[in-house]
Each structure stands twice: as structure tokens, then as C-alpha cells.
Protein backbone atom coordinates (compact mmCIF):
# COMPACT_ATOMS: atom_id res chain seq x y z
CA UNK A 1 73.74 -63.34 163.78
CA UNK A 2 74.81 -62.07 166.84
CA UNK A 3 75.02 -58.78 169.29
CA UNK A 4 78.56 -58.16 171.02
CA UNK A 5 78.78 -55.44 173.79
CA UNK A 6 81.68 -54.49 175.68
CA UNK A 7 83.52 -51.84 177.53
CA UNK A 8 86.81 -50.80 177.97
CA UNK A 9 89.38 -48.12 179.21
CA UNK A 10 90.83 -45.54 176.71
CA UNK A 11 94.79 -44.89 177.10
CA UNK A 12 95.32 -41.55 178.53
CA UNK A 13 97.03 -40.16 175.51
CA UNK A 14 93.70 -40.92 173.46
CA UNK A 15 92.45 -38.00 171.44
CA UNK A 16 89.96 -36.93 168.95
CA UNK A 17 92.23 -37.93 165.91
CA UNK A 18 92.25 -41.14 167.25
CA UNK A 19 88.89 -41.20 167.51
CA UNK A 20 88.50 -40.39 164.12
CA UNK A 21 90.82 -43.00 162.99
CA UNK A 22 89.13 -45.96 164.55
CA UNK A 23 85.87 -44.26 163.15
CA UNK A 24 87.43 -44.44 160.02
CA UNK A 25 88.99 -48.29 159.79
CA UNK A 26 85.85 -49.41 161.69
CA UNK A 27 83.30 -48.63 159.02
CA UNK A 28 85.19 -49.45 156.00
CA UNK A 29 86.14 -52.63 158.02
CA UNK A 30 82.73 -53.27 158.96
CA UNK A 31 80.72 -52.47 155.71
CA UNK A 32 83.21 -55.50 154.23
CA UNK A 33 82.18 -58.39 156.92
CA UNK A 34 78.35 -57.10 156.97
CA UNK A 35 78.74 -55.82 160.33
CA UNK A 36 77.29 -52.52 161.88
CA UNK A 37 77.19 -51.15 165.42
CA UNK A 38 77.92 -48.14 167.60
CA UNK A 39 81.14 -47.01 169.64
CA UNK A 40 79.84 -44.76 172.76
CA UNK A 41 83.38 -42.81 174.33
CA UNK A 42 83.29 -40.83 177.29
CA UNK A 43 84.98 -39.93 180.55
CA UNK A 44 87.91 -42.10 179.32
CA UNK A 45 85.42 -45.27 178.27
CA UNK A 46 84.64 -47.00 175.38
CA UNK A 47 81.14 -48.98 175.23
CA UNK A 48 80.54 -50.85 171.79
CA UNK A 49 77.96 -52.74 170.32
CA UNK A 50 78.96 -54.89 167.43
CA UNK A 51 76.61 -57.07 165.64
CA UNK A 52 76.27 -59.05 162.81
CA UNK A 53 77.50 -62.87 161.17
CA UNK A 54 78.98 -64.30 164.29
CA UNK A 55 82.27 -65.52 163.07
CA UNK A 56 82.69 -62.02 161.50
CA UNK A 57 81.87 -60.31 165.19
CA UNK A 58 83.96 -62.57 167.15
CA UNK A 59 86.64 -61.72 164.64
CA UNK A 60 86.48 -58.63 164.84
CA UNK A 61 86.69 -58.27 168.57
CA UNK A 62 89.72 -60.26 168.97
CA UNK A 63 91.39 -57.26 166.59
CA UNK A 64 89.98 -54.92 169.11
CA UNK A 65 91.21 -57.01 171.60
CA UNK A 66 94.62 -56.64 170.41
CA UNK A 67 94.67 -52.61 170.03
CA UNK A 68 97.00 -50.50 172.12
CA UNK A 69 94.78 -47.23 172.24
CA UNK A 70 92.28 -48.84 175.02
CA UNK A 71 93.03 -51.07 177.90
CA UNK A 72 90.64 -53.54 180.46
CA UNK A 73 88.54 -54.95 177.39
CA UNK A 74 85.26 -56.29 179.07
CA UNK A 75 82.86 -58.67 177.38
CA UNK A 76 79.65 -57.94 178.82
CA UNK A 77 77.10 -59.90 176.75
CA UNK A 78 77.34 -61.64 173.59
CA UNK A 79 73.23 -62.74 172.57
CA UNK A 80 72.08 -64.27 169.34
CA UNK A 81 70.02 -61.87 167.56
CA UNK A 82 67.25 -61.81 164.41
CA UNK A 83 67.21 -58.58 163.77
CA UNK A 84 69.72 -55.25 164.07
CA UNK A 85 69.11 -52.39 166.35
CA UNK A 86 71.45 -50.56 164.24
CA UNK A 87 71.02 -51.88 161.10
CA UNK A 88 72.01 -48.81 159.30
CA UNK A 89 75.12 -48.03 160.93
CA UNK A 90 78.51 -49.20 159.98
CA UNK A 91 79.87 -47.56 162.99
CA UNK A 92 78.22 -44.96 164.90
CA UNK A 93 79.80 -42.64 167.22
CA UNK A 94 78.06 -41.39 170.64
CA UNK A 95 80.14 -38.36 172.48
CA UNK A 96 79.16 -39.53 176.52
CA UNK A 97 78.91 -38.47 179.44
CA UNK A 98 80.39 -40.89 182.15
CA UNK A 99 77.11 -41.24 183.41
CA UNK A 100 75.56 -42.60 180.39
CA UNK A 101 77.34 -45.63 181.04
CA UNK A 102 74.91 -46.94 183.72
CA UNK A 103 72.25 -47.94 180.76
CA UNK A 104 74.55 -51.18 180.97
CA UNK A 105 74.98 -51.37 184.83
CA UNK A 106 72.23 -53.58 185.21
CA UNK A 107 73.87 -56.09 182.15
CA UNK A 108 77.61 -55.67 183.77
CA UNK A 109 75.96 -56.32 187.19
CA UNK A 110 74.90 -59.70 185.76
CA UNK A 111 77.86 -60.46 183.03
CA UNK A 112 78.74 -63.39 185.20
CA UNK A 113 75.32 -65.44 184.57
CA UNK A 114 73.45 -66.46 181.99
CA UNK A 115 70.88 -63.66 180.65
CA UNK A 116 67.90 -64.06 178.34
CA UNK A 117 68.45 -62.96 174.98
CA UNK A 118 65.24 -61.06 175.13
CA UNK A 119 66.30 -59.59 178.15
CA UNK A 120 69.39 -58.38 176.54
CA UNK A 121 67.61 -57.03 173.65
CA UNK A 122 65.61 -55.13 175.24
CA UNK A 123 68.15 -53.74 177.70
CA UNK A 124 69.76 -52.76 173.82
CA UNK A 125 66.60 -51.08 172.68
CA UNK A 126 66.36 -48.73 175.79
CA UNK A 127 69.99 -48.01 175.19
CA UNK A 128 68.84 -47.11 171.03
CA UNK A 129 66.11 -45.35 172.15
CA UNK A 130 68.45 -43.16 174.38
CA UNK A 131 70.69 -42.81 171.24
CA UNK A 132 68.15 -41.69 169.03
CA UNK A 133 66.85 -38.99 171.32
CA UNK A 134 70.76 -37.58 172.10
């Protein structure tokens, strides 16, 4: 298994029935390939966490990849994993402030090298733990 996490730009005409929709499609498309995760949207930004099988993941970001409704797709970190952090979530949804965002400077900051997979983990657990007490 693996953890995904990337950001990207949302397309100015982006609303909350488009939210909805990719809400929607993700978690029926993710409860079929055993994936789960969360989508964090704010200020015009997208932060995801996808994790699961890895051909299923990587799969599944090349579709997002290919969707018109966001822009300036980032791959941040992609770690192999043993257990989920959001095991029980198809697809969660965080409403964000922009400034929530910097709970992944430090990993952007450092997208370019290699980073420990515990590293990352934990970096992922801080995040959850900010998630649970939204």
C-alpha cells in the first residue's frame, strides 16, 4: 500500500456543486479500488491524500490528473505505508482556510529529495490529528 498527497489549484468557476460532485464520484470510485483518503479545499486549493493498493492510487491520480475543474497538479510525496490514517474514509471533505495549508509546507519545502517514510507519516498524523480536532 501506499500514501499519495498532492495539491493543486481549483478553476475559478469552481463551486460547491462541484464540490459535491467530485465528493460524490470519489467515494463510490474509491470504495470499488479499496482506496480511502481526504480532499482538504480552501482559498482556491485542493490538498488530497489518497491511499491504498498502489496500482489502484497511481491510477487514480492520473484521472485526477486529467480533470478540468483544478489546474497546477503537484505531487508532493508518494510513501509506502502499513497502515491507513484514514482508514474509514472513502473520501473525506475538509472546508480550509488558506492557512491550513502550511501543515504540508515543511513536505512541499522538501518534495524535491528523498524523505523518510516515517517522516512522512508522521508529518500525516499531525495533519489527522488537526482534522480530527476541526
Amino acid at each position: 500500500m501506499i500514501r499519495l498527497l498532492y495539491c493543486s489549484q481549483a478553476k475559478p468557476e469552481f463551486n460547491d456543486e462541484t464540490l459535491d460532485d467530485i465528493l460524490l464520484t470519489s467515494r463510490k470510485n474509491n470504495s470499488a479500488t479499496g482506496i480511502t483518503g481526504v480532499l482538504v479545499h480552501g482559498g482556491g486549493m485542493f490538498m488530497q491524500v489518497l491511499e491504498g493498493p498502489e496500482q489502484n492510487v497511481l491510477r487514480t491520480y492520473v484521472k485526477i490528473l486529467d480533470d478540468k475543474r483544478h489546474t497546477d497538479s503537484r505531487l508532493i510525496q508518494i510513501s509506502p505505508i502499513k497502515d491507513r490514517l484514514f482508514d474509514n474514509w472513502t473520501m473525506g471533505i475538509v472546508e480550509a482556510e488558506p492557512l491550513t495549508f502550511e501543515h504540508v509546507a515543511k513536505l512541499r519545502s522538501h518534495r524535491l529529495e528523498t524523505l523518510n517514510a516515517d517522516a512522512f507519516t508522521q508529518v500525516m498524523r499531525e495533519f489527522t490529528g488537526m482534522l480530527v480536532k476541526a
